[in-house]
N, C-alpha and C. Protein backbone atom coordinates (compact mmCIF):
# COMPACT_ATOMS: atom_id res chain seq x y z
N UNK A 1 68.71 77.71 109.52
CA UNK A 1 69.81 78.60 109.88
C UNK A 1 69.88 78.74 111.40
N UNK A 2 71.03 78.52 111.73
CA UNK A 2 71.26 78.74 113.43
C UNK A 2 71.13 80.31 113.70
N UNK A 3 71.09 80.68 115.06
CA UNK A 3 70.36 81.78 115.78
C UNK A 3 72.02 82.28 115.85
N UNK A 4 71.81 83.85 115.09
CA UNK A 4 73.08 84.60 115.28
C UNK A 4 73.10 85.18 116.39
N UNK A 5 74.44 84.87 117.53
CA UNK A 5 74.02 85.46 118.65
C UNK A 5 75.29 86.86 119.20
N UNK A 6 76.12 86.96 117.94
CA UNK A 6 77.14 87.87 118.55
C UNK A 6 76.19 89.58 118.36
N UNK A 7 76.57 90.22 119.02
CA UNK A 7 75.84 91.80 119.15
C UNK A 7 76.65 92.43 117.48
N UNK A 8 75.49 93.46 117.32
CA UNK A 8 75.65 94.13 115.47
C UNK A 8 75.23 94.98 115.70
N UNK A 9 75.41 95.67 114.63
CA UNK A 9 74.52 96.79 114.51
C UNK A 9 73.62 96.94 113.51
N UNK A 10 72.74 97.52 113.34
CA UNK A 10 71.43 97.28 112.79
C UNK A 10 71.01 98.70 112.09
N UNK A 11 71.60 99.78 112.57
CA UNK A 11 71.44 100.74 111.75
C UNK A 11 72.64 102.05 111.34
N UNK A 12 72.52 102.35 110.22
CA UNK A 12 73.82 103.88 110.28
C UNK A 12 73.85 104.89 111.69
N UNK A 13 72.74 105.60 112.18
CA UNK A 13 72.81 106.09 113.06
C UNK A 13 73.74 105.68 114.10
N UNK A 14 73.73 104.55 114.86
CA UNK A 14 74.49 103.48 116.14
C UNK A 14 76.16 103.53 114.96
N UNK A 15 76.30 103.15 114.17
CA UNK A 15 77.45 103.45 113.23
C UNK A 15 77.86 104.58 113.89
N UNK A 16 77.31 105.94 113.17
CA UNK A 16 78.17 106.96 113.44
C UNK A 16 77.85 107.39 115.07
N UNK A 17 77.38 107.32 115.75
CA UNK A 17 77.65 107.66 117.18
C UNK A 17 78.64 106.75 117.42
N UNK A 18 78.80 105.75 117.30
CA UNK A 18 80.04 104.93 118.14
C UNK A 18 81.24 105.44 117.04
N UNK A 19 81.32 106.00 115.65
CA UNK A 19 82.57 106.73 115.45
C UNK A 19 83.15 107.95 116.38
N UNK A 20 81.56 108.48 116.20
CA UNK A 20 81.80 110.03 116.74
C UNK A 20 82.46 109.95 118.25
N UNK A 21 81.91 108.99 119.11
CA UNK A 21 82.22 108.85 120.15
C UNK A 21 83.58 108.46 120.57
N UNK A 22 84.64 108.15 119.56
CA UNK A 22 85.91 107.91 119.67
C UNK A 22 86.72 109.73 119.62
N UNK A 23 87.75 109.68 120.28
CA UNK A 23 87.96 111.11 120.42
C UNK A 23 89.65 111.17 119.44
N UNK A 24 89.75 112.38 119.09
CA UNK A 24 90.59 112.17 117.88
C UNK A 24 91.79 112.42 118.73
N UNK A 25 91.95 112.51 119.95
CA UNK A 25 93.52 112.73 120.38
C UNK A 25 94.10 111.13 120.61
N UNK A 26 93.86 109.86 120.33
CA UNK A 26 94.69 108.60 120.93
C UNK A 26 96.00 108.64 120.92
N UNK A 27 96.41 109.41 119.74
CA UNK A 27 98.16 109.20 120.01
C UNK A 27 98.57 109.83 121.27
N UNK A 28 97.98 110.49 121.52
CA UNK A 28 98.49 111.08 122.87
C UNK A 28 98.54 110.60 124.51
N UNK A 29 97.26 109.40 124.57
CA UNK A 29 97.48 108.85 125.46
C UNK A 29 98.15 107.76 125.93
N UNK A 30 99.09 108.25 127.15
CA UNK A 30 99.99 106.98 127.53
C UNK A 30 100.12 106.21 128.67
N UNK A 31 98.66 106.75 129.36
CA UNK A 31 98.74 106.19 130.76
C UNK A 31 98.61 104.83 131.34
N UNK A 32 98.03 103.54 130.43
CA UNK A 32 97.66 102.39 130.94
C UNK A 32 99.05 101.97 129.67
N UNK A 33 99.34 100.40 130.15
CA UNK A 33 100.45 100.16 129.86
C UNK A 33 100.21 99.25 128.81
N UNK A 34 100.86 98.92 127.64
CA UNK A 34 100.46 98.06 126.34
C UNK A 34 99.91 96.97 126.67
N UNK A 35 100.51 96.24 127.64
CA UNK A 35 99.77 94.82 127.95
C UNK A 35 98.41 95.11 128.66
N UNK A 36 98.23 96.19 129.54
CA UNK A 36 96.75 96.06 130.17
C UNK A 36 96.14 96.65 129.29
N UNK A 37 96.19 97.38 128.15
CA UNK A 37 95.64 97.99 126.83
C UNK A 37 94.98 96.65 126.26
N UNK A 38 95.45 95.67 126.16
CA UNK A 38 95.42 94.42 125.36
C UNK A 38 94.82 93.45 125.80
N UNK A 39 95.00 93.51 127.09
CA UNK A 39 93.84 92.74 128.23
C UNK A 39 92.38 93.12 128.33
N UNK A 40 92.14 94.47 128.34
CA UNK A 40 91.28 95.20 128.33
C UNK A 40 90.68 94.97 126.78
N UNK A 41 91.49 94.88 125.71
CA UNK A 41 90.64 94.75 124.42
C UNK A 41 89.92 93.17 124.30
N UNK A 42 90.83 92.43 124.81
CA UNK A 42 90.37 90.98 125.22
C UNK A 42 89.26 90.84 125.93
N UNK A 43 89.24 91.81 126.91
CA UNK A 43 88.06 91.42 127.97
C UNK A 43 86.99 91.73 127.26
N UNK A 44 86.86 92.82 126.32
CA UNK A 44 85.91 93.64 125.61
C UNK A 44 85.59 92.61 124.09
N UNK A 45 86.21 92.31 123.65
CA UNK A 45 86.22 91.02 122.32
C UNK A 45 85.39 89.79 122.94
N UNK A 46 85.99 89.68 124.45
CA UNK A 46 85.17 88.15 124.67
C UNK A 46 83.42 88.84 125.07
N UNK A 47 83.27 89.70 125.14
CA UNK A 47 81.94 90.49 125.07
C UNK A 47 80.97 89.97 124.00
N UNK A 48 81.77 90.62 123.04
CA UNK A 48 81.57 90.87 121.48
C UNK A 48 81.52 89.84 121.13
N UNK A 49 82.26 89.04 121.07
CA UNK A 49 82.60 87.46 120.74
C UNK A 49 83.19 87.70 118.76
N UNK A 50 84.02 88.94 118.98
CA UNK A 50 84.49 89.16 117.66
C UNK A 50 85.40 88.11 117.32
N UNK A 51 85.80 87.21 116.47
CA UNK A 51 86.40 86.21 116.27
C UNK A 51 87.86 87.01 115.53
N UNK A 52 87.97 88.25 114.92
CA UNK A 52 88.66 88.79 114.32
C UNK A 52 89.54 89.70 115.24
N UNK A 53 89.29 90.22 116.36
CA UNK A 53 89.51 90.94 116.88
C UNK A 53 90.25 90.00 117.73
N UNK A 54 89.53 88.93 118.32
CA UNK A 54 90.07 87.69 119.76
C UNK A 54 91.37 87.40 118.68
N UNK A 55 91.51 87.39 117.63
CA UNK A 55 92.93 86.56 116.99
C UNK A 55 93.57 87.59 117.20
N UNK A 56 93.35 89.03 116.67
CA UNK A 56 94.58 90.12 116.56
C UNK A 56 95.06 90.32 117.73
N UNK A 57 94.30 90.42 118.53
CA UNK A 57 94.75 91.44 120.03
C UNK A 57 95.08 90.48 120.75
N UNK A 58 95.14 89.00 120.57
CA UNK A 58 95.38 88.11 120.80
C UNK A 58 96.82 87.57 120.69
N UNK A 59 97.46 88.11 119.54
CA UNK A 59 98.72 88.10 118.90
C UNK A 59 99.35 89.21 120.17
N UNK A 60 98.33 90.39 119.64
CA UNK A 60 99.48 91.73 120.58
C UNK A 60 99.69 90.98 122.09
N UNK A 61 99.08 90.69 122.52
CA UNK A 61 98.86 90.58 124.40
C UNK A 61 99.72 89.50 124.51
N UNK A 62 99.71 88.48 123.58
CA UNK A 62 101.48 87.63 123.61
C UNK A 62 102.65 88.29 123.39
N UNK A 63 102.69 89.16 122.23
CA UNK A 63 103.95 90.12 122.23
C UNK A 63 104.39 90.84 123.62
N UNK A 64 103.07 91.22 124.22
CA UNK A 64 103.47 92.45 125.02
C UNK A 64 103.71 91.35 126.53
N UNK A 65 103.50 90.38 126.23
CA UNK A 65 104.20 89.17 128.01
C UNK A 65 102.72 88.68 128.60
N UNK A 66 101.56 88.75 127.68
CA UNK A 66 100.30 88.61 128.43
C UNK A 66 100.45 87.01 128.51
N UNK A 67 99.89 85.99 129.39
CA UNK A 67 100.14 84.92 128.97
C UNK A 67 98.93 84.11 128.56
N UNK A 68 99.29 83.06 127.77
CA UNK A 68 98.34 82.44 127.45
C UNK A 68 97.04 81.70 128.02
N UNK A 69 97.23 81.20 129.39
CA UNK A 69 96.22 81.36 130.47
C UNK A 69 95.57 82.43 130.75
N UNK A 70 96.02 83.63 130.52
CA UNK A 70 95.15 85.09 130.91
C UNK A 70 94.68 84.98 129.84
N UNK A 71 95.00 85.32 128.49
CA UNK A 71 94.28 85.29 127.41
C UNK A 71 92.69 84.27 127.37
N UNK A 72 92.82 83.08 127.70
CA UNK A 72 92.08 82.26 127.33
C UNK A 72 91.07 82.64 128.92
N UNK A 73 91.57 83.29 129.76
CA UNK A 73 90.66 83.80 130.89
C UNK A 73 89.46 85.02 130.21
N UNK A 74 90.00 85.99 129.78
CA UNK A 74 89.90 87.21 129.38
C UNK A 74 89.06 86.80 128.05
N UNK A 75 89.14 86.14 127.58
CA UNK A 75 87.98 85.81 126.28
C UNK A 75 86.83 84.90 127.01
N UNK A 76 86.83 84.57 127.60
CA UNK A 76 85.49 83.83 128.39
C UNK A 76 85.11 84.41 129.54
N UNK A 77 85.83 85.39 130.00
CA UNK A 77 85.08 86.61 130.73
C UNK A 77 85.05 86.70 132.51
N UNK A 78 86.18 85.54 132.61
CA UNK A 78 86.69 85.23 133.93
C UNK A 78 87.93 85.91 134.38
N UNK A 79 87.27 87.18 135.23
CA UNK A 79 88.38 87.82 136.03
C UNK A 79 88.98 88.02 137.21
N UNK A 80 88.50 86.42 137.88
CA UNK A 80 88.69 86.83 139.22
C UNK A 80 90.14 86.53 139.66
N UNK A 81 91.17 86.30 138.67
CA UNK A 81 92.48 85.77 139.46
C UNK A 81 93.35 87.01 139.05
N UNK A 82 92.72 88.70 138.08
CA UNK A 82 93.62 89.51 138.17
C UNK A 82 93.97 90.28 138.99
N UNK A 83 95.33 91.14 139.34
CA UNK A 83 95.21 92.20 140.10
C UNK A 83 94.25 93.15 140.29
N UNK A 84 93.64 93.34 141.18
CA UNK A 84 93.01 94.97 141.62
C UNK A 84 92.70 95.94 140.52
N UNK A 85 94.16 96.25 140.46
CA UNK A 85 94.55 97.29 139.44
C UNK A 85 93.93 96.99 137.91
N UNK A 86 94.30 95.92 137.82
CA UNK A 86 93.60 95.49 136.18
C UNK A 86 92.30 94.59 136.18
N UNK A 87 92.09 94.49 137.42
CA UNK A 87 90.52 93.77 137.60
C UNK A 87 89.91 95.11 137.19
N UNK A 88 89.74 95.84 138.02
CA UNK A 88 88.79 97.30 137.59
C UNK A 88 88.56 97.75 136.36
N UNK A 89 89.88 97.70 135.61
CA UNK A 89 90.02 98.06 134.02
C UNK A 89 89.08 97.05 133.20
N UNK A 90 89.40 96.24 133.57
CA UNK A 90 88.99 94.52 132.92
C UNK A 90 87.26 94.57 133.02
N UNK A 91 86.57 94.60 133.92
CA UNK A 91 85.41 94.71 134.70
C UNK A 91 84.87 95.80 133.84
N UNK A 92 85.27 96.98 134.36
CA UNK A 92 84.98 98.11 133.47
C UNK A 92 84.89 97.74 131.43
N UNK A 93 85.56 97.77 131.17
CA UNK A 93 85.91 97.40 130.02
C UNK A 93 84.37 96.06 129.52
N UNK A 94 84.74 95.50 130.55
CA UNK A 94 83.26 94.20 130.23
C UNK A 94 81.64 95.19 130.44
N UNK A 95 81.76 95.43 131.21
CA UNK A 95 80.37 96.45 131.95
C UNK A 95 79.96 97.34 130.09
N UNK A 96 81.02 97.83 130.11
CA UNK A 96 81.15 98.91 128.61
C UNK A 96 80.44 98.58 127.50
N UNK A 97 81.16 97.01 127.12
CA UNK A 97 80.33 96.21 126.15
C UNK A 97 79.31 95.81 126.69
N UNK A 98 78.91 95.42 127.41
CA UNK A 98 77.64 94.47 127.84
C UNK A 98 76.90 95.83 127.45
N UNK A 99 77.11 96.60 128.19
CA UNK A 99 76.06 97.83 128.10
C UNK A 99 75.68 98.72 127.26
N UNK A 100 76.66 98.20 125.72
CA UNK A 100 76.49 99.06 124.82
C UNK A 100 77.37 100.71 124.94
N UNK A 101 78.10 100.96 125.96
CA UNK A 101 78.64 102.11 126.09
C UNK A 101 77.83 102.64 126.71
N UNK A 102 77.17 102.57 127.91
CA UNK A 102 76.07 102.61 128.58
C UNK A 102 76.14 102.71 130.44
N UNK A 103 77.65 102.76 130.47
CA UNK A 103 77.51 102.12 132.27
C UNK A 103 76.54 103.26 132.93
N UNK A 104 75.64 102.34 134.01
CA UNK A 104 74.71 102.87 134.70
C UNK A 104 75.52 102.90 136.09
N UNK A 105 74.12 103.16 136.89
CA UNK A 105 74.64 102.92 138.40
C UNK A 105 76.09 103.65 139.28
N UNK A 106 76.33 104.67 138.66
CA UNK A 106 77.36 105.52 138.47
C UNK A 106 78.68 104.59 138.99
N UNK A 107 79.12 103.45 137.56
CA UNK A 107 79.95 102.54 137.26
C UNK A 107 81.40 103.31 137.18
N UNK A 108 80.83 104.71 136.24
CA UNK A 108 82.06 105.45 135.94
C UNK A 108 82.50 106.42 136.81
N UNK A 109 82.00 107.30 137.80
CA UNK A 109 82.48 108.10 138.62
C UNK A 109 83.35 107.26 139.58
N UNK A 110 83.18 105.42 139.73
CA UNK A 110 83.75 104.69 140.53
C UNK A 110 85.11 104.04 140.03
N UNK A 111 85.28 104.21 138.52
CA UNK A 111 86.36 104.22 138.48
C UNK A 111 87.47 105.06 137.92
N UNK A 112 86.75 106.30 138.31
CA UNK A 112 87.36 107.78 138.03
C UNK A 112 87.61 107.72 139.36
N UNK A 113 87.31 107.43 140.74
CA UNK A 113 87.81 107.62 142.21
C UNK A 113 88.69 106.39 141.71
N UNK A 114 88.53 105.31 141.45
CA UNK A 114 89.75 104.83 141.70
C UNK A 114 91.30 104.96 140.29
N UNK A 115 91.11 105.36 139.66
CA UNK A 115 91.89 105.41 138.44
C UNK A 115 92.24 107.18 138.57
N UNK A 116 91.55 108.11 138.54
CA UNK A 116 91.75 109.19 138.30
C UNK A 116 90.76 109.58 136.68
N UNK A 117 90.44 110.63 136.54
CA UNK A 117 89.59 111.49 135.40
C UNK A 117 90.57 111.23 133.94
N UNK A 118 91.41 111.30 134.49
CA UNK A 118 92.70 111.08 133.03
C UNK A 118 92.86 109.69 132.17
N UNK A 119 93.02 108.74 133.17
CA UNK A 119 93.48 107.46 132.97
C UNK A 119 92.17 106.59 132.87
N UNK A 120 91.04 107.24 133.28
CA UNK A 120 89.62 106.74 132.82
C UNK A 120 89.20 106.98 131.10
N UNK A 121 89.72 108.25 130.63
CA UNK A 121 89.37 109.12 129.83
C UNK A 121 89.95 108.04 128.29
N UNK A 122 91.57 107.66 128.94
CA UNK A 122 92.58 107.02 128.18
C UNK A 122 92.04 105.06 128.20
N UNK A 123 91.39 104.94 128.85
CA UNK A 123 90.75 103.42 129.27
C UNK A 123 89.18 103.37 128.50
N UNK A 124 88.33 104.01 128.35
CA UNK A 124 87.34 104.64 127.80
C UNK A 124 87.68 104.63 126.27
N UNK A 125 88.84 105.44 125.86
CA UNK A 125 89.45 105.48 124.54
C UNK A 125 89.87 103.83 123.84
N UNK A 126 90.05 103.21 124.75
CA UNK A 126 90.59 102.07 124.18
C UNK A 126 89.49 100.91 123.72
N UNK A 127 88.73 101.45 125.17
CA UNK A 127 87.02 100.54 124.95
C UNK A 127 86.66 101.34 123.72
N UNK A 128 86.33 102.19 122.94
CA UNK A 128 85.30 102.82 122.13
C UNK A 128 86.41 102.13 121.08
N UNK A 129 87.23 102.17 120.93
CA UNK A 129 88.13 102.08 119.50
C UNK A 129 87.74 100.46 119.46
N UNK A 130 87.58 99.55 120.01
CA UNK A 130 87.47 97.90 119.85
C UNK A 130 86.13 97.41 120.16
N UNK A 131 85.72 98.60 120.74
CA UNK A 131 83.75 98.40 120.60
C UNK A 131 83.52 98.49 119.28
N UNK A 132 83.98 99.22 118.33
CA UNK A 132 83.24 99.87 117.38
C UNK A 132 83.91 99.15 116.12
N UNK A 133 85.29 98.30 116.19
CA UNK A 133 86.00 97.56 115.67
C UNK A 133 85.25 96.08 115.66
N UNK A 134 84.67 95.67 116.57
CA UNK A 134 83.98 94.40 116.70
C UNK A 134 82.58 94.58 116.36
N UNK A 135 82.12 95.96 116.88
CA UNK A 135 80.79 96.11 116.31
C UNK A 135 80.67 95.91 114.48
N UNK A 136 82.10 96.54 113.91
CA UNK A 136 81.82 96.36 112.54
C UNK A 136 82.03 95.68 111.98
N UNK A 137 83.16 94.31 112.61
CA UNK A 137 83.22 92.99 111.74
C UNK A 137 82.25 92.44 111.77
N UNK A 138 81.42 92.33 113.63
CA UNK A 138 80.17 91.57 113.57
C UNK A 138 79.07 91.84 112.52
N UNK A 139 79.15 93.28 112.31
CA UNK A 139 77.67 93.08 111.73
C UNK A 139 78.02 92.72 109.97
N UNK A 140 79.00 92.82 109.84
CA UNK A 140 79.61 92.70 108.21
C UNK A 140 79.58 90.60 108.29
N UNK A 141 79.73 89.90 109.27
CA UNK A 141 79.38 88.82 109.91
C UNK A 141 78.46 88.46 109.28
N UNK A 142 77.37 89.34 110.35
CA UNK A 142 75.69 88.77 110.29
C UNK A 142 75.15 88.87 108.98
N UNK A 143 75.57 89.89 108.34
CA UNK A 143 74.77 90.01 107.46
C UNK A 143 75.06 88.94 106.11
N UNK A 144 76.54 88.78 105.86
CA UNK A 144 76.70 87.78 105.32
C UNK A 144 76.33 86.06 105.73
N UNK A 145 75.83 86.20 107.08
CA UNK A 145 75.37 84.74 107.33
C UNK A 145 73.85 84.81 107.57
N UNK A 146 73.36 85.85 106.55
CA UNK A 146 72.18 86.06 106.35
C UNK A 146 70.62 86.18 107.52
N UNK A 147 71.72 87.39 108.50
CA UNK A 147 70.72 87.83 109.24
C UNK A 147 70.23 88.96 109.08
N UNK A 148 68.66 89.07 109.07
CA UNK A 148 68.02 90.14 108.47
C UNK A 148 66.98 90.57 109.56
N UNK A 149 67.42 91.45 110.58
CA UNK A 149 66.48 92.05 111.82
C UNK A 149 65.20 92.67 111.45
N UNK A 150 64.13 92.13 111.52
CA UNK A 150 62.78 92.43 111.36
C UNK A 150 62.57 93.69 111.58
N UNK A 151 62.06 94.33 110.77
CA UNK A 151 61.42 95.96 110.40
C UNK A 151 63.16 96.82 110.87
N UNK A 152 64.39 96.06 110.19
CA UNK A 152 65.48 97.15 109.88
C UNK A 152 65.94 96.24 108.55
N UNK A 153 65.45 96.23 107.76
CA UNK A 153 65.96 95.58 106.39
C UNK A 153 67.03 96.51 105.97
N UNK A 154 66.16 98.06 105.40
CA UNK A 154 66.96 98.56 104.34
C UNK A 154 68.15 99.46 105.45
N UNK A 155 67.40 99.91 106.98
CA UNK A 155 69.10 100.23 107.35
C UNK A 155 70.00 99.12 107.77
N UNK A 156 69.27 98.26 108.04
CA UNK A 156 70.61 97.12 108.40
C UNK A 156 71.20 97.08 107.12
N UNK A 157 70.78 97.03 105.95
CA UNK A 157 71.43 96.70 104.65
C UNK A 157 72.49 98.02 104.40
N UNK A 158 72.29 99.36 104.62
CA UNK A 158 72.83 100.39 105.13
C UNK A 158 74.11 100.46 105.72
N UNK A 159 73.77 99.82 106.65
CA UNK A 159 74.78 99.71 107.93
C UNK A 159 75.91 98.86 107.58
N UNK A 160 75.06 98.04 106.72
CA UNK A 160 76.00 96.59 106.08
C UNK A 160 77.19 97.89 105.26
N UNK A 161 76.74 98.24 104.29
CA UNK A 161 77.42 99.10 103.14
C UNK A 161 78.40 100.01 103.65
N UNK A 162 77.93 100.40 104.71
CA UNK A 162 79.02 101.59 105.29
C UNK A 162 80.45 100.56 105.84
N UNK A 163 80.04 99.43 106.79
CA UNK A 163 80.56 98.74 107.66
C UNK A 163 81.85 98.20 106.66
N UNK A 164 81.74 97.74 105.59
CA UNK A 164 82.17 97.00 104.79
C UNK A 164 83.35 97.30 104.15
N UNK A 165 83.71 98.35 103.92
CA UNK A 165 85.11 98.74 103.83
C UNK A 165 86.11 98.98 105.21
N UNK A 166 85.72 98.98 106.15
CA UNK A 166 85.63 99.01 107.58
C UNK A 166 86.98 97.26 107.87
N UNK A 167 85.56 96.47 107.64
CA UNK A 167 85.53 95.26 108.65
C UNK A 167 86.91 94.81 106.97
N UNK A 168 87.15 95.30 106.09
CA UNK A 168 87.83 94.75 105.10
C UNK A 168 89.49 94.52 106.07
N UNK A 169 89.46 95.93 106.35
CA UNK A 169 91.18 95.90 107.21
C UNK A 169 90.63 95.36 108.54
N UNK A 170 89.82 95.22 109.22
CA UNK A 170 89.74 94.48 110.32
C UNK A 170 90.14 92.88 109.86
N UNK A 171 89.28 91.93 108.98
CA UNK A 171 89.15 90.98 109.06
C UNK A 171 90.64 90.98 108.40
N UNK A 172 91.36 91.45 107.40
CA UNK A 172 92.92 90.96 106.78
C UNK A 172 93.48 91.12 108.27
N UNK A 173 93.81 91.80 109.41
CA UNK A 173 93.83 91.72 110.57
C UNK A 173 94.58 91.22 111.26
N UNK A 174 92.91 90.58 111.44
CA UNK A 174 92.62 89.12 112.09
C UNK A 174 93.27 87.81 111.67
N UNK A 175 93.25 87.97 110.39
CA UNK A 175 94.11 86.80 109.46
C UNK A 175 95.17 86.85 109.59
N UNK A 176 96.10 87.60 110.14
CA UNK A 176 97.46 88.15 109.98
C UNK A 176 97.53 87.24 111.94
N UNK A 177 96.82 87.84 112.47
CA UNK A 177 96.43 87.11 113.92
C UNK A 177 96.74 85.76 114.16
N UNK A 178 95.44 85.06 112.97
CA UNK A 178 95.25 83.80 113.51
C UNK A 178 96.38 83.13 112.87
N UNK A 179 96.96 83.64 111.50
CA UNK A 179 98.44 83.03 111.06
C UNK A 179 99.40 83.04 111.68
N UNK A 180 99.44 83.87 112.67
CA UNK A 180 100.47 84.20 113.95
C UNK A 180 100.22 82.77 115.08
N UNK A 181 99.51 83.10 115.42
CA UNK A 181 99.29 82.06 116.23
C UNK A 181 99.19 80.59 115.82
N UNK A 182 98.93 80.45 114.53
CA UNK A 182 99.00 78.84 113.45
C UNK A 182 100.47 78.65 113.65
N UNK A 183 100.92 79.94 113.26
CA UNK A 183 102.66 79.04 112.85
C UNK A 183 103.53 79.50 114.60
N UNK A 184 102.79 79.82 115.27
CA UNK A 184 103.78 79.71 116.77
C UNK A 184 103.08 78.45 117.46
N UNK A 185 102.48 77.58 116.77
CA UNK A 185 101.38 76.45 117.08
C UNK A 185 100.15 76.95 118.72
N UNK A 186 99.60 78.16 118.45
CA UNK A 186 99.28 78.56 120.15
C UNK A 186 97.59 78.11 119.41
N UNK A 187 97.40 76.88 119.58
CA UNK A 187 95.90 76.54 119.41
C UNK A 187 94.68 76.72 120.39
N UNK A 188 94.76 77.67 121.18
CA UNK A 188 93.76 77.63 122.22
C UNK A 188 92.74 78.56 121.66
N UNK A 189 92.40 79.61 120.04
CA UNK A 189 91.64 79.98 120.03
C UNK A 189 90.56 79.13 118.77
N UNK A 190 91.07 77.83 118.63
CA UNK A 190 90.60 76.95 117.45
C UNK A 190 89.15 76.57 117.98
């Protein structure tokens, strides 16, 4: 069996903190604009290396004028040809995943000076909702390609059970995604 290398989760606990950690007002925020919403979920998927998530949000970020060169930038984790403005988001957004929801080095007070407390708050919201979206296809993933993390059997198996009605509307999705992109012939995520 080849070495599973996308990030999971391994126990219920990490489950419900990354629910809890999503905040229940999203309809309300409107400050970053649909396409850098979508860029930002991209930048955060090519993290993850969610294969379900890279098709859906993949679909949106063409709807919303993203282009297909940025896309295929933004999933392999190369940001140096965006604006300023959406480099930071982008960057941020990568830092987020890498780190588990974790930025050190006071990552976030730096882009609260440059974004503002609000529009961090609303950028933050978008990372936790597609962290925790990729966290649960992946591990509904692993476990079906029969990865079993040494001394977490019965909560990974746990984690599996909860995840699983979860990753059900994620992965129909994704399928809805990659059929999008089959029949507009956009083969760059094959």
């Amino acid at each position: 069996m080849r070495a599973y290398k996308k990030r999971f989760l391994t126990s219920p606990g990490r489950l419900f903190s990354l629910l809890r950690s999503i905040p229940n007002h999203t309809n309300k925020l409107h400050t970053i604009t649909p396409a850098l919403a979508e860029k930002v979920r991209l930048a955060v998927s090519g993290v993850t290396n969610c294969v379900n998530c890279s098709y859906l949000h993949t679909k949106f970020a063409l709807e919303k004028g993203v282009s297909g060169g940025e896309v295929i930038r933004l999933l392999k984790g190369e940001l140096g040809d965006f604006p300023e403005y959406e480099y930071v988001a982008l960057l941020y957004g990568q830092h987020w995943a890498q780190t588990a929801g974790r930025p050190g080095g006071g990552i976030r007070a730096r882009v609260v000076a440059y974004y503002g407390e609000e529009k961090t708050k609303h950028l933050e919201t978008i990372i936790r909702i597609l962290y925790a979206g990729n966290m649960i296809s992946n591990t509904v993933e692993a476990r079906q390609r029969g990865v079993r993390p040494k001394g977490h059997s019965l909560r990974f198996l746990l984690v599996y059970l909860l995840c699983l009605p979860m990753a059900f509307f994620i992965r129909v999705s994704g399928a809805r995604g990659r059929d999008f992109l089959k029949d507009k012939k956009i083969g760059f995520l094959s």
